[in-house]
N, C-alpha and C. Protein backbone atom coordinates (compact mmCIF):
# COMPACT_ATOMS: atom_id res chain seq x y z
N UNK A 1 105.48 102.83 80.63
CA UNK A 1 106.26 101.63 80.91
C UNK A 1 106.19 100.63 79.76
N UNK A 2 104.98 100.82 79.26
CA UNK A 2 105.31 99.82 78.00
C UNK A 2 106.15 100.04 76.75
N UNK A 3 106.64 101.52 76.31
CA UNK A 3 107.19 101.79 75.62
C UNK A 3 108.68 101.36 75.95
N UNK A 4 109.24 101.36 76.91
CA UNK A 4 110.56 100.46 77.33
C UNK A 4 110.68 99.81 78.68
N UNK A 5 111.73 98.92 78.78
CA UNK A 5 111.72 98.37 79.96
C UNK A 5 112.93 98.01 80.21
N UNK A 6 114.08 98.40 81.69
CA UNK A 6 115.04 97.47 81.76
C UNK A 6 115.08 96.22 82.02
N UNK A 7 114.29 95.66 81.70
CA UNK A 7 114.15 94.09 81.73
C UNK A 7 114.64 93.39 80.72
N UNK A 8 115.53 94.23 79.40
CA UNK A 8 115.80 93.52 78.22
C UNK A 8 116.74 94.72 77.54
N UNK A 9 117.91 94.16 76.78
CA UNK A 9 118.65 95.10 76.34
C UNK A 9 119.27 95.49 77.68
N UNK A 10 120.89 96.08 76.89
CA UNK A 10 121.79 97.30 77.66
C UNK A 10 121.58 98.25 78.21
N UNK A 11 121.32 98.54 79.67
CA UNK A 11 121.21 99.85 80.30
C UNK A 11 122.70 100.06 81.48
N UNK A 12 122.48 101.50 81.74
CA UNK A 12 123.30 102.09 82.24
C UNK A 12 123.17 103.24 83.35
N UNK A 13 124.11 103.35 83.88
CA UNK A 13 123.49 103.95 85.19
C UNK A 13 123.40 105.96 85.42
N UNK A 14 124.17 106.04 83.98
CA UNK A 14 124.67 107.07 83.62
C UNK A 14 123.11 107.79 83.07
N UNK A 15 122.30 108.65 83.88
CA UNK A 15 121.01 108.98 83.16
C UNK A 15 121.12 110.03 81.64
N UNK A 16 122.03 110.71 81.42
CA UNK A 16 122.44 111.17 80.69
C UNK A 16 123.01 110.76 79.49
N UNK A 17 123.22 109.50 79.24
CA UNK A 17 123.38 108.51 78.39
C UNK A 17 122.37 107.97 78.30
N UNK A 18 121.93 107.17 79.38
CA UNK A 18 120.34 106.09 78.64
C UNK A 18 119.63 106.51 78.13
N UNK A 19 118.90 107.74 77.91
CA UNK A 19 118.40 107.80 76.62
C UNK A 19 118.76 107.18 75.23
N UNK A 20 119.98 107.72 75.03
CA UNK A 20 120.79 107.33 73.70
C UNK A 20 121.42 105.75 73.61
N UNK A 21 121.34 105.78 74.23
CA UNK A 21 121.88 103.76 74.34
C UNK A 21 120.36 102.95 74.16
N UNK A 22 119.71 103.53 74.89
CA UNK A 22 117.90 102.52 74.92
C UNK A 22 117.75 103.08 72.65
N UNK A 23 117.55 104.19 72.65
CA UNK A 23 117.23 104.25 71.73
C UNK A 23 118.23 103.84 70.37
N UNK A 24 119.70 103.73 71.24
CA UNK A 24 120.41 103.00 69.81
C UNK A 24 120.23 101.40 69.59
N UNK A 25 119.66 100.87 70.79
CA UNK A 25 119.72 99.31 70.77
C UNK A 25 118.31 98.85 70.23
N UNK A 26 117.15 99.92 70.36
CA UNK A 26 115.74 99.46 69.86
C UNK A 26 115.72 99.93 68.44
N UNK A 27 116.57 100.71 68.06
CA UNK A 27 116.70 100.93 66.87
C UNK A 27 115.85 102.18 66.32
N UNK A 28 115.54 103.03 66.97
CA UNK A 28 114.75 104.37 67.06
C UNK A 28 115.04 105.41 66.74
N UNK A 29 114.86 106.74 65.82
CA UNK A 29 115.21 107.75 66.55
C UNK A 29 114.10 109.30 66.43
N UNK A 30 114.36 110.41 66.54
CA UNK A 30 113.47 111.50 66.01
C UNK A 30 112.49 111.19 67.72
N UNK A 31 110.80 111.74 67.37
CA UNK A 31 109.80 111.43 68.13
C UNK A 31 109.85 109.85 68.72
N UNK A 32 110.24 108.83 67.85
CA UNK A 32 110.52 107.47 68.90
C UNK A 32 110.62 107.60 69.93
N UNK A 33 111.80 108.31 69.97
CA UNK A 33 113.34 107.67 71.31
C UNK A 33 112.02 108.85 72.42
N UNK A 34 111.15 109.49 72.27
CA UNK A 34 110.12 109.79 73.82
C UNK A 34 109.82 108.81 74.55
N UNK A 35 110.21 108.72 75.77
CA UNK A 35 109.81 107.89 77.00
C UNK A 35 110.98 106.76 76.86
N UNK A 36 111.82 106.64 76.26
CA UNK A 36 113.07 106.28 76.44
C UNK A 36 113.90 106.71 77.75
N UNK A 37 114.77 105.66 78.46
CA UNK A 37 115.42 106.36 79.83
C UNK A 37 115.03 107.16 80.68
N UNK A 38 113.71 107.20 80.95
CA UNK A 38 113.51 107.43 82.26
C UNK A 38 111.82 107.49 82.56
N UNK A 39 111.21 107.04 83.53
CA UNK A 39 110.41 107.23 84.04
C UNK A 39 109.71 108.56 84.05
N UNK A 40 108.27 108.33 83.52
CA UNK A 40 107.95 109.91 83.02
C UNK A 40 106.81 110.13 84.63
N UNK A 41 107.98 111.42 85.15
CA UNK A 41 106.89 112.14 85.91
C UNK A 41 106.46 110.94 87.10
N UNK A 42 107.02 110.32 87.68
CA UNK A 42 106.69 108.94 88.60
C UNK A 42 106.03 109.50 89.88
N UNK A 43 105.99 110.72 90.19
CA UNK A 43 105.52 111.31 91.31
C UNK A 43 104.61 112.85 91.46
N UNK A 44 104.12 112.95 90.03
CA UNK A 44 103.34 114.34 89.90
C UNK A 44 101.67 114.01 90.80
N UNK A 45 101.65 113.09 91.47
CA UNK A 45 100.57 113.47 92.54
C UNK A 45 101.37 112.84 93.81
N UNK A 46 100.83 113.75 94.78
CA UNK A 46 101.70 113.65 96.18
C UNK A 46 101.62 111.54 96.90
N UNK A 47 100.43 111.00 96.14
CA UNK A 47 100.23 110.02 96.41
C UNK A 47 100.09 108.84 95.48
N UNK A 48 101.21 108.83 94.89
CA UNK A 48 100.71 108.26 93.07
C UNK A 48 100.15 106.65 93.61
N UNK A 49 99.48 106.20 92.31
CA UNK A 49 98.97 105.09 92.42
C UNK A 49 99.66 103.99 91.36
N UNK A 50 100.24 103.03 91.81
CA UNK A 50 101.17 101.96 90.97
C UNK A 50 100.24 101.07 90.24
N UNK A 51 100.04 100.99 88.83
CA UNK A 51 99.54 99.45 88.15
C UNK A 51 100.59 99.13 87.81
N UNK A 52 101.10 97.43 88.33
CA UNK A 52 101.53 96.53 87.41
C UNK A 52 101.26 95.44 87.92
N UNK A 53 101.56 93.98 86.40
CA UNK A 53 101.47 93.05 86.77
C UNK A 53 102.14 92.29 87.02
N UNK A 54 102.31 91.15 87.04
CA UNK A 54 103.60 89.95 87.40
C UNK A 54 104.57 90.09 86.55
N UNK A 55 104.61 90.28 84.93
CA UNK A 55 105.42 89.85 84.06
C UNK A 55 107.02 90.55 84.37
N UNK A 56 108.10 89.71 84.13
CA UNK A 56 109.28 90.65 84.35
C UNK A 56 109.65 91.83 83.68
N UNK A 57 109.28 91.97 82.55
CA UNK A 57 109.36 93.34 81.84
C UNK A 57 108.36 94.05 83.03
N UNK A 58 107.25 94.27 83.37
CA UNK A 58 106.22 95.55 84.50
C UNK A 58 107.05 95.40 85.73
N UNK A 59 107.88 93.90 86.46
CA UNK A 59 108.09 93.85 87.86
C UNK A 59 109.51 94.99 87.59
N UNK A 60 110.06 94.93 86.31
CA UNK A 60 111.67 95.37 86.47
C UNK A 60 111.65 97.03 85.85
N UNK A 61 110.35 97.26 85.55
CA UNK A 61 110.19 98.67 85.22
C UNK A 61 108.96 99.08 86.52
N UNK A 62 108.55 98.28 87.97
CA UNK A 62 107.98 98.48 88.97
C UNK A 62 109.18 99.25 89.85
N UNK A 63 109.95 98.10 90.12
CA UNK A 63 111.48 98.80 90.68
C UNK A 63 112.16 99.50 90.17
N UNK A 64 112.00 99.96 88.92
CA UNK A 64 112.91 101.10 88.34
C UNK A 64 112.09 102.50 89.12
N UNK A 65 110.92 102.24 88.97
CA UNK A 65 110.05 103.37 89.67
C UNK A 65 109.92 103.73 90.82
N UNK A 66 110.07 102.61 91.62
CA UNK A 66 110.40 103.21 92.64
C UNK A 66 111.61 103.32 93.29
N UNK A 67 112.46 103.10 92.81
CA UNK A 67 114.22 103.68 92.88
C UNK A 67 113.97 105.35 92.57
N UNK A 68 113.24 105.47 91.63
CA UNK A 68 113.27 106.83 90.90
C UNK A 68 112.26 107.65 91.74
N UNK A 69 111.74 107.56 93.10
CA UNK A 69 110.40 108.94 93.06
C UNK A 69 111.71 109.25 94.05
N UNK A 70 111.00 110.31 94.07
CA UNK A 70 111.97 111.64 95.10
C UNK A 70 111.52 111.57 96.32
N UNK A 71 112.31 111.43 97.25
CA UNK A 71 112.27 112.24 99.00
C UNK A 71 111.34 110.49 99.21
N UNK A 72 110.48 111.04 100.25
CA UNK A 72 109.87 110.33 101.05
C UNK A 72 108.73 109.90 100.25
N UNK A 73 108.07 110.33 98.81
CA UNK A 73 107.23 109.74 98.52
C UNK A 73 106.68 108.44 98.85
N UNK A 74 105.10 108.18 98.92
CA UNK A 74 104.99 106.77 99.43
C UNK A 74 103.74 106.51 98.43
N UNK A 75 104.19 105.66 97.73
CA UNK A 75 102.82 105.33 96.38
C UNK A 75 102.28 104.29 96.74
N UNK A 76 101.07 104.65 96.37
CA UNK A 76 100.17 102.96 96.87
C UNK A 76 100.11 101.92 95.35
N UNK A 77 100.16 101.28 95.89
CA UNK A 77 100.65 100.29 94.61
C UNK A 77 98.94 98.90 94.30
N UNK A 78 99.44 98.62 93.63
CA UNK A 78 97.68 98.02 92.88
C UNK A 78 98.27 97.08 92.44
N UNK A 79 98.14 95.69 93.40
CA UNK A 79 98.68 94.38 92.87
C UNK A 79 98.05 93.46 91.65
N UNK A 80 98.71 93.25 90.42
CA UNK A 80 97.49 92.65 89.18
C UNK A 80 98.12 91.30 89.06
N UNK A 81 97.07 90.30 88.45
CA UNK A 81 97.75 89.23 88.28
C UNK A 81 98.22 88.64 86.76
N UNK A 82 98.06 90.21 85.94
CA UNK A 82 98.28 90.03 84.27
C UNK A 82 98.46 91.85 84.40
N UNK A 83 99.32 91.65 83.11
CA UNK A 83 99.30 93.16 82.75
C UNK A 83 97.92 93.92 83.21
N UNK A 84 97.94 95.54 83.04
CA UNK A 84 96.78 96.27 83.22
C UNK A 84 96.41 96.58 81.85
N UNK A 85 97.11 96.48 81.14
CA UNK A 85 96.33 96.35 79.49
C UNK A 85 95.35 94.86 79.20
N UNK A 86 95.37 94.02 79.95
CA UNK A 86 94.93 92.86 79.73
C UNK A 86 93.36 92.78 80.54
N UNK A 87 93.37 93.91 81.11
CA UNK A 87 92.05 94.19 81.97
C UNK A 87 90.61 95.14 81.28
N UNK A 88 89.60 94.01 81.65
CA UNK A 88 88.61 94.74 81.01
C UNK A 88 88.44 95.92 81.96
N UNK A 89 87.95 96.96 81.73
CA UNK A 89 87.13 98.32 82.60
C UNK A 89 86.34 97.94 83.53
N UNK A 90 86.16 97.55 83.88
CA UNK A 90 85.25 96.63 85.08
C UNK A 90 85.75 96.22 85.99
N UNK A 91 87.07 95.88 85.41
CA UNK A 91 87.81 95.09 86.50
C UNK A 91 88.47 96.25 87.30
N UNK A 92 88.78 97.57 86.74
CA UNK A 92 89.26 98.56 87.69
C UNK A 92 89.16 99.03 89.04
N UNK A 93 88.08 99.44 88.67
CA UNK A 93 87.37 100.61 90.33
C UNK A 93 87.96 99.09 91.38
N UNK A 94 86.99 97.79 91.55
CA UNK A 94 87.13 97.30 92.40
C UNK A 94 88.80 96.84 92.91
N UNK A 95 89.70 96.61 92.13
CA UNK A 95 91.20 96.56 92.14
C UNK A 95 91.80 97.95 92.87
N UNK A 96 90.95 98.83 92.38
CA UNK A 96 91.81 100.15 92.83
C UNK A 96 91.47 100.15 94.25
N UNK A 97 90.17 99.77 94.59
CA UNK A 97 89.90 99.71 96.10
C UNK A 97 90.72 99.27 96.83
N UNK A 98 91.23 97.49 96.09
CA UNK A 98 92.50 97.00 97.06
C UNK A 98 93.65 98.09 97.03
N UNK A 99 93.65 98.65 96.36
CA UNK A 99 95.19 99.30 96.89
C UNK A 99 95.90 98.89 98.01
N UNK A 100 97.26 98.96 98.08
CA UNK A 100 97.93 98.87 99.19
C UNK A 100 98.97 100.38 99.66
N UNK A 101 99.05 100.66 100.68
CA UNK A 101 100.01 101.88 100.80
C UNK A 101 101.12 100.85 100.97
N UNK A 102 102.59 101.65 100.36
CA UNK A 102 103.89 101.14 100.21
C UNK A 102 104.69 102.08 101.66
N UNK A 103 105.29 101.49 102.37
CA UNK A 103 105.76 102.04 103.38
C UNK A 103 107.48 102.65 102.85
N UNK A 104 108.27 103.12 104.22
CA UNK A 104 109.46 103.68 103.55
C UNK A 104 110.54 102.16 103.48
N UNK A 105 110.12 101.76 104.47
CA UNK A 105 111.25 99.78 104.07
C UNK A 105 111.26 99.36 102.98
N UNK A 106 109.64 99.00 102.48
CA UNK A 106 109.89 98.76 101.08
C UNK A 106 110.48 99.50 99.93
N UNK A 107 110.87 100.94 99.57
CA UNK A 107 110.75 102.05 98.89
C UNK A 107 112.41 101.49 99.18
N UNK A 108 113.52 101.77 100.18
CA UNK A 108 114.39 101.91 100.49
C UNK A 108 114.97 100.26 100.39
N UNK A 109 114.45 99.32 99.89
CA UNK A 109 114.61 97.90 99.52
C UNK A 109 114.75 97.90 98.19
N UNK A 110 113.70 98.41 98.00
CA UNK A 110 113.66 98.47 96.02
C UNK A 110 114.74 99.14 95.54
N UNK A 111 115.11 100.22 96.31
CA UNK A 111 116.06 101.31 95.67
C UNK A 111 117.53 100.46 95.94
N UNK A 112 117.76 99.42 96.99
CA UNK A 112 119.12 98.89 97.09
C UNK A 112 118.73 97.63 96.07
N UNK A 113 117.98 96.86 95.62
CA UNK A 113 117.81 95.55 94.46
C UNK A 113 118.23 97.02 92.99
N UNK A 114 117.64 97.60 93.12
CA UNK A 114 117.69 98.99 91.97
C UNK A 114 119.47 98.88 91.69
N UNK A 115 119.98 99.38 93.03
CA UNK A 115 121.64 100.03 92.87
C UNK A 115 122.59 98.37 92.69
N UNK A 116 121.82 97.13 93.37
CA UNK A 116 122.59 96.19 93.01
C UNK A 116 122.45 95.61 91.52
N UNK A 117 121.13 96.24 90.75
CA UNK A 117 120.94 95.79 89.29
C UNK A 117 122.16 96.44 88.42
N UNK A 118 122.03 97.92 88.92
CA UNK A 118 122.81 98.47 87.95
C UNK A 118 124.51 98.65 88.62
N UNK A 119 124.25 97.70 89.66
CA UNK A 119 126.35 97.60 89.62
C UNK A 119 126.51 95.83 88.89
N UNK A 120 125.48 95.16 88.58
CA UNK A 120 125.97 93.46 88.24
C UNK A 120 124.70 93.06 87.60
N UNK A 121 124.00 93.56 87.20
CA UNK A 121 123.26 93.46 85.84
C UNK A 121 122.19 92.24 86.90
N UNK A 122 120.90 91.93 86.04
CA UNK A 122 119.90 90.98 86.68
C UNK A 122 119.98 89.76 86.62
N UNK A 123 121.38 88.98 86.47
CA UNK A 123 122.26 87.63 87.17
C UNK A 123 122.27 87.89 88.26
N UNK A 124 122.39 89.34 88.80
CA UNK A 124 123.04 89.40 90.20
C UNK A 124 122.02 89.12 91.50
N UNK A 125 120.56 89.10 90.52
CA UNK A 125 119.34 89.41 91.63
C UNK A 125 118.58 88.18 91.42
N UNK A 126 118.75 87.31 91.10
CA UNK A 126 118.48 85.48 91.19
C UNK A 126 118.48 85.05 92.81
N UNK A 127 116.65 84.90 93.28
CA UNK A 127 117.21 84.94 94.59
C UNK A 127 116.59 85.99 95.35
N UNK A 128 116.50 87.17 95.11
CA UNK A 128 116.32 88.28 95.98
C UNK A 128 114.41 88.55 95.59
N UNK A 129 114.40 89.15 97.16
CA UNK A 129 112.95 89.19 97.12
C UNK A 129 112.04 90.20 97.99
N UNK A 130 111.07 90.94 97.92
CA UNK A 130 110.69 91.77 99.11
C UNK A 130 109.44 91.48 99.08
N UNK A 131 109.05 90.93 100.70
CA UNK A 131 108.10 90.32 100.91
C UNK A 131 106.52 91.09 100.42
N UNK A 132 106.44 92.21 100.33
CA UNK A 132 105.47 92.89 100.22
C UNK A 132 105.23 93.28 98.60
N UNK A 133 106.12 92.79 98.20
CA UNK A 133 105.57 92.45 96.90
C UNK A 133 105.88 91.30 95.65
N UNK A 134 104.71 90.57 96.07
CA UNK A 134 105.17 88.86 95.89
C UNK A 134 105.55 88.76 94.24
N UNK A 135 105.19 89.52 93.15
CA UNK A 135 105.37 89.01 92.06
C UNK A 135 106.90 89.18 91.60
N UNK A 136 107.44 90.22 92.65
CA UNK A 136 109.10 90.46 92.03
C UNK A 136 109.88 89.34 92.00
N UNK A 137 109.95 88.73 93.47
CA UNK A 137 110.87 87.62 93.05
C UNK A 137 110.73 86.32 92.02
N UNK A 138 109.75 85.86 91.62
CA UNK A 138 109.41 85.11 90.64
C UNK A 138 109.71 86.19 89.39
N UNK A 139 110.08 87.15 89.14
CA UNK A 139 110.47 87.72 87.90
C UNK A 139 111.78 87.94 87.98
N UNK A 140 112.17 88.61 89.24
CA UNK A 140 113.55 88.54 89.04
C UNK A 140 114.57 87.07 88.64
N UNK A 141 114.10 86.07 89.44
CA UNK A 141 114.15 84.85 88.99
C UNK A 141 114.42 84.72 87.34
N UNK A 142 112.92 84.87 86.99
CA UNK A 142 113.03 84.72 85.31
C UNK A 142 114.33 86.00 84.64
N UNK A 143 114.21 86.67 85.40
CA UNK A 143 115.69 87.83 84.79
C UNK A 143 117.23 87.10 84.88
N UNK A 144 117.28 86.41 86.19
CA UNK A 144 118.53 86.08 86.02
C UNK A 144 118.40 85.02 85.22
N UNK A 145 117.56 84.08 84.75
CA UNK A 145 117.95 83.13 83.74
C UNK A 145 118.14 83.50 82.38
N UNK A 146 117.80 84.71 82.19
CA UNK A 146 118.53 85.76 80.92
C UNK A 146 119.67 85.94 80.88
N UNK A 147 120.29 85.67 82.19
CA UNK A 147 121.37 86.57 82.07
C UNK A 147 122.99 85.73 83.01
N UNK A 148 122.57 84.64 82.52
CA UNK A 148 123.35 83.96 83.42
C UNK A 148 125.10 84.06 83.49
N UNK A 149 126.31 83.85 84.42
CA UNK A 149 127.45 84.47 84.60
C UNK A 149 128.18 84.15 83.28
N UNK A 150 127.54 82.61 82.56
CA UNK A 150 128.45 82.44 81.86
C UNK A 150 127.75 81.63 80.32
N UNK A 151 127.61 81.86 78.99
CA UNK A 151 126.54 81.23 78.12
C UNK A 151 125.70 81.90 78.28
N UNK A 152 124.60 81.22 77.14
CA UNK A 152 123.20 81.74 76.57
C UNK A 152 122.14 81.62 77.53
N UNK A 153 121.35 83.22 77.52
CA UNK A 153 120.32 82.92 78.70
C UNK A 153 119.23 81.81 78.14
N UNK A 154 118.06 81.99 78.90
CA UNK A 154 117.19 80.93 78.64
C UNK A 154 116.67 81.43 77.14
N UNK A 155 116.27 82.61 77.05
CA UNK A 155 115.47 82.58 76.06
C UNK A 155 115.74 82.36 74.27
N UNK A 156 117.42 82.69 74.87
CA UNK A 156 118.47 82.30 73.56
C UNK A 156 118.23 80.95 73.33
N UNK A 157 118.81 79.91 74.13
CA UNK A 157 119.12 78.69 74.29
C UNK A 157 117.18 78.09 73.57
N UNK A 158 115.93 78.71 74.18
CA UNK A 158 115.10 77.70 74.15
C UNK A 158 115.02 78.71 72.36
N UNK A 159 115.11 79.57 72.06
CA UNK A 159 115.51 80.54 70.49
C UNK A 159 116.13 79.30 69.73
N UNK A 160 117.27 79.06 69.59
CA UNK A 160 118.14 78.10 69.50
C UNK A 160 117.64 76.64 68.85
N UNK A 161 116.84 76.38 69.98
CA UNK A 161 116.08 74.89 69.87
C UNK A 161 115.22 74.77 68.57
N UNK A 162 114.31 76.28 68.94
CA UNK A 162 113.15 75.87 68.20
C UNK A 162 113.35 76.23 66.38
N UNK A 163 114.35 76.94 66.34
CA UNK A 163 114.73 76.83 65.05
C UNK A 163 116.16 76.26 64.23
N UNK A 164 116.17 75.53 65.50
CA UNK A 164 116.87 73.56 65.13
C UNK A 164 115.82 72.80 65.10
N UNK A 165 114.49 73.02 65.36
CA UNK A 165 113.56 72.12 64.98
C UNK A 165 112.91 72.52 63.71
N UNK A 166 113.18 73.61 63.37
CA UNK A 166 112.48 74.59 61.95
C UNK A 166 111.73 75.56 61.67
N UNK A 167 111.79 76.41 63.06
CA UNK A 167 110.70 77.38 63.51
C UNK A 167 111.47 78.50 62.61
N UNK A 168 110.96 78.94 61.89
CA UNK A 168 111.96 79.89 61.10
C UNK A 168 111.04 81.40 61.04
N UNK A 169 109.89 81.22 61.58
CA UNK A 169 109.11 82.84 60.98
C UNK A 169 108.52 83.42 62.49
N UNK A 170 108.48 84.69 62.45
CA UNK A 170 108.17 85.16 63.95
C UNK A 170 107.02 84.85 64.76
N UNK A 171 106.00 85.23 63.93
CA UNK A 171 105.29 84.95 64.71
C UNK A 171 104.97 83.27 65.38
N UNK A 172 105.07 82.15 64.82
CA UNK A 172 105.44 80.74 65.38
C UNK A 172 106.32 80.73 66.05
N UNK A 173 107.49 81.51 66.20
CA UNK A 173 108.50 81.40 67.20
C UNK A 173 107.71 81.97 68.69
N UNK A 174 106.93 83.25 68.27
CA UNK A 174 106.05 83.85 69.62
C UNK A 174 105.26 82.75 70.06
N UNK A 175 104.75 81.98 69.47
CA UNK A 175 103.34 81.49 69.70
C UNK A 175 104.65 79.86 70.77
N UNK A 176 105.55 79.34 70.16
CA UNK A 176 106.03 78.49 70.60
C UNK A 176 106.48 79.20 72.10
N UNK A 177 107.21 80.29 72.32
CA UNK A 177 107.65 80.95 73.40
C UNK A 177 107.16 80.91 74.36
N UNK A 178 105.61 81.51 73.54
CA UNK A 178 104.58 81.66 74.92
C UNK A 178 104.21 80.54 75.78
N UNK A 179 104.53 79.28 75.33
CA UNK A 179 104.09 77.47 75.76
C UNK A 179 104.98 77.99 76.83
N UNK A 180 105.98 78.52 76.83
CA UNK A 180 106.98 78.29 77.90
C UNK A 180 107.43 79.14 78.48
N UNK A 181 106.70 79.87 78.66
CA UNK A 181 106.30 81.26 80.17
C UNK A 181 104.81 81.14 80.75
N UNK A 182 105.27 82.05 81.91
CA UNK A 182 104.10 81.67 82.47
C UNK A 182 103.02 82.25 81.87
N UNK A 183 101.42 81.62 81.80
CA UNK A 183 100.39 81.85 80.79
C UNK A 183 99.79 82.72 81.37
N UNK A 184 100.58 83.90 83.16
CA UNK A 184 99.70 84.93 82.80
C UNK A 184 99.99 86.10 82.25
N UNK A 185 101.40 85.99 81.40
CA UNK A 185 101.65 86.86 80.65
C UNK A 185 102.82 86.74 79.19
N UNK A 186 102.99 85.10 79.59
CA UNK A 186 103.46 84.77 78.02
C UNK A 186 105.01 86.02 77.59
N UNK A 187 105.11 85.39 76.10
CA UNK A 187 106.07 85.58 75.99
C UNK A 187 106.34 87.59 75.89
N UNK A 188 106.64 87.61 77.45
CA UNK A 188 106.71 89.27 78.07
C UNK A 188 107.64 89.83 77.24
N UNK A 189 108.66 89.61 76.65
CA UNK A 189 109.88 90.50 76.05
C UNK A 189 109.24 91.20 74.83
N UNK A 190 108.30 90.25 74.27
CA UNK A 190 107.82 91.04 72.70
C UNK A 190 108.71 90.98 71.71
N UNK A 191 108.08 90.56 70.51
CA UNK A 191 108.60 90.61 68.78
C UNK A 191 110.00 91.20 68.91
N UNK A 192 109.85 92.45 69.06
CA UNK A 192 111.19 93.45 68.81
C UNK A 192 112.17 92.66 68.83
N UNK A 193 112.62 92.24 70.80
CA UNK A 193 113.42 91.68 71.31
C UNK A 193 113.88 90.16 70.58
N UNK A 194 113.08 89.17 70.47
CA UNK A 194 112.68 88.06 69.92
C UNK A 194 113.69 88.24 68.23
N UNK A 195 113.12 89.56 67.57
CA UNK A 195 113.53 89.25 66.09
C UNK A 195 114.73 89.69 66.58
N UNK A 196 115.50 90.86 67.25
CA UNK A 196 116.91 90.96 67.79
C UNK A 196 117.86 89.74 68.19
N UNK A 197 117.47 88.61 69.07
CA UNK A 197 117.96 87.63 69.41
C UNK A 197 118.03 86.84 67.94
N UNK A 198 117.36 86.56 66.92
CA UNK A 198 117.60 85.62 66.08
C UNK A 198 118.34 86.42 64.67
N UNK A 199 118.41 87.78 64.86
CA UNK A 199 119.72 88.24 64.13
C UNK A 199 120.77 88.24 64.63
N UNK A 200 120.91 88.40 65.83
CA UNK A 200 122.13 88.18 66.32
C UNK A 200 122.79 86.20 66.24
N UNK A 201 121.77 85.56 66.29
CA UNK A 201 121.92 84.33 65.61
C UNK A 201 122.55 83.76 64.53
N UNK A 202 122.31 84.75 63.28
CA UNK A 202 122.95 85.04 62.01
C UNK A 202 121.44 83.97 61.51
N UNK A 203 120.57 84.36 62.17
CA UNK A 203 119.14 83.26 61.36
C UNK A 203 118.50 84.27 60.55
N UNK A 204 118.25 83.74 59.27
CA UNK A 204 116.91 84.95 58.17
C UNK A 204 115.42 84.28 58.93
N UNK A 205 114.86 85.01 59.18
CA UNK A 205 113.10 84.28 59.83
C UNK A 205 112.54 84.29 58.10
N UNK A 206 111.71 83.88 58.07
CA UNK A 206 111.18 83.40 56.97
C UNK A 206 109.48 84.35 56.54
């Protein structure tokens, strides 16, 4: 999941294409474009176990996953309050204990927020929420302000600002970003995305 996420960039519903679209927009190709468009293997144990954390890039590649397991699968899911890369080893075993089992309501919820993402993109899901798993709607939230019906999402617009104030080199643009997401996972989109938005700007970073 960390290697891509539909939480950023053009996707499509066509699985036979997203490969080649994820990897023409990140700019990849050869051994890269692996783990591009699709979820690797989301159900090779009869009872898989879910890590993610709040950030909208993990909540919007959480629901991609589970749109994607097959049949009746029911994964128990492992609620974090920061990425699972952000966790010392210690903090595991006892987290994994909480586990929660995911029932078929939720599974069959995710999969209709899933089919309404990919008919009206994540403007459309501003708003929407499933109670049993509290960090989505506060991300989906932050998705639709990416992506709003009409103009620059947020992250353009606050892009925008800070190099009308003179922020011209990347990493100060990250470090300014992060002031203005939430601090338990900061600025979630990553560099890549970030230096993409300020070429498309027509800005040189410095």
């Amino acid at each position: 999941m960390w290697r891509d996420s539909p939480a950023v960039g053009p996707w499509t519903s066509d699985p036979a294409h997203l490969p080649v679209l994820r990897a023409a927009w990140w700019g990849v190709t050869g051994p890269e474009t692996r783990g591009l468009g699709a979820p690797q293997n989301p159900a090779r144990a009869p009872e898989p176990v879910l890590w993610f954390g709040p950030d909208p890039w993990e909540q919007a590649c959480l629901l991609w996953v589970l749109a994607e397991l097959p049949g009746d699968t029911l994964p128990d899911l492992v609620l974090l309050d920061r990425s699972v890369g952000q966790l010392p080893p210690t903090a595991l075993p006892p987290l994994f204990a909480q586990r929660i089992l995911m029932d078929g309501e939720v599974i069959e919820a995710a999969r209709d927020l899933w089919i309404r993402f990919l008919e009206g993109g994540w403007g459309a899901l501003g708003g929407c929420r499933i109670p049993s798993l509290p960090h989505l709607a506060p991300a989906l939230a932050r998705l639709a302000e990416d992506h709003p019906a009409v103009g620059p999402g947020r992250t353009r617009r606050q892009l925008q600002g800070l190099v009308a104030q003179g922020v011209r080199d990347l990493p100060s643009l990250l470090a300014e970003l992060r002031k203005l997401e939430d601090p338990r996972h900061g600025a979630w989109y990553g560099d890549l995305v970030v230096a993409k938005m300020v070429d498309a700007m027509g800005v040189r970073l410095g």
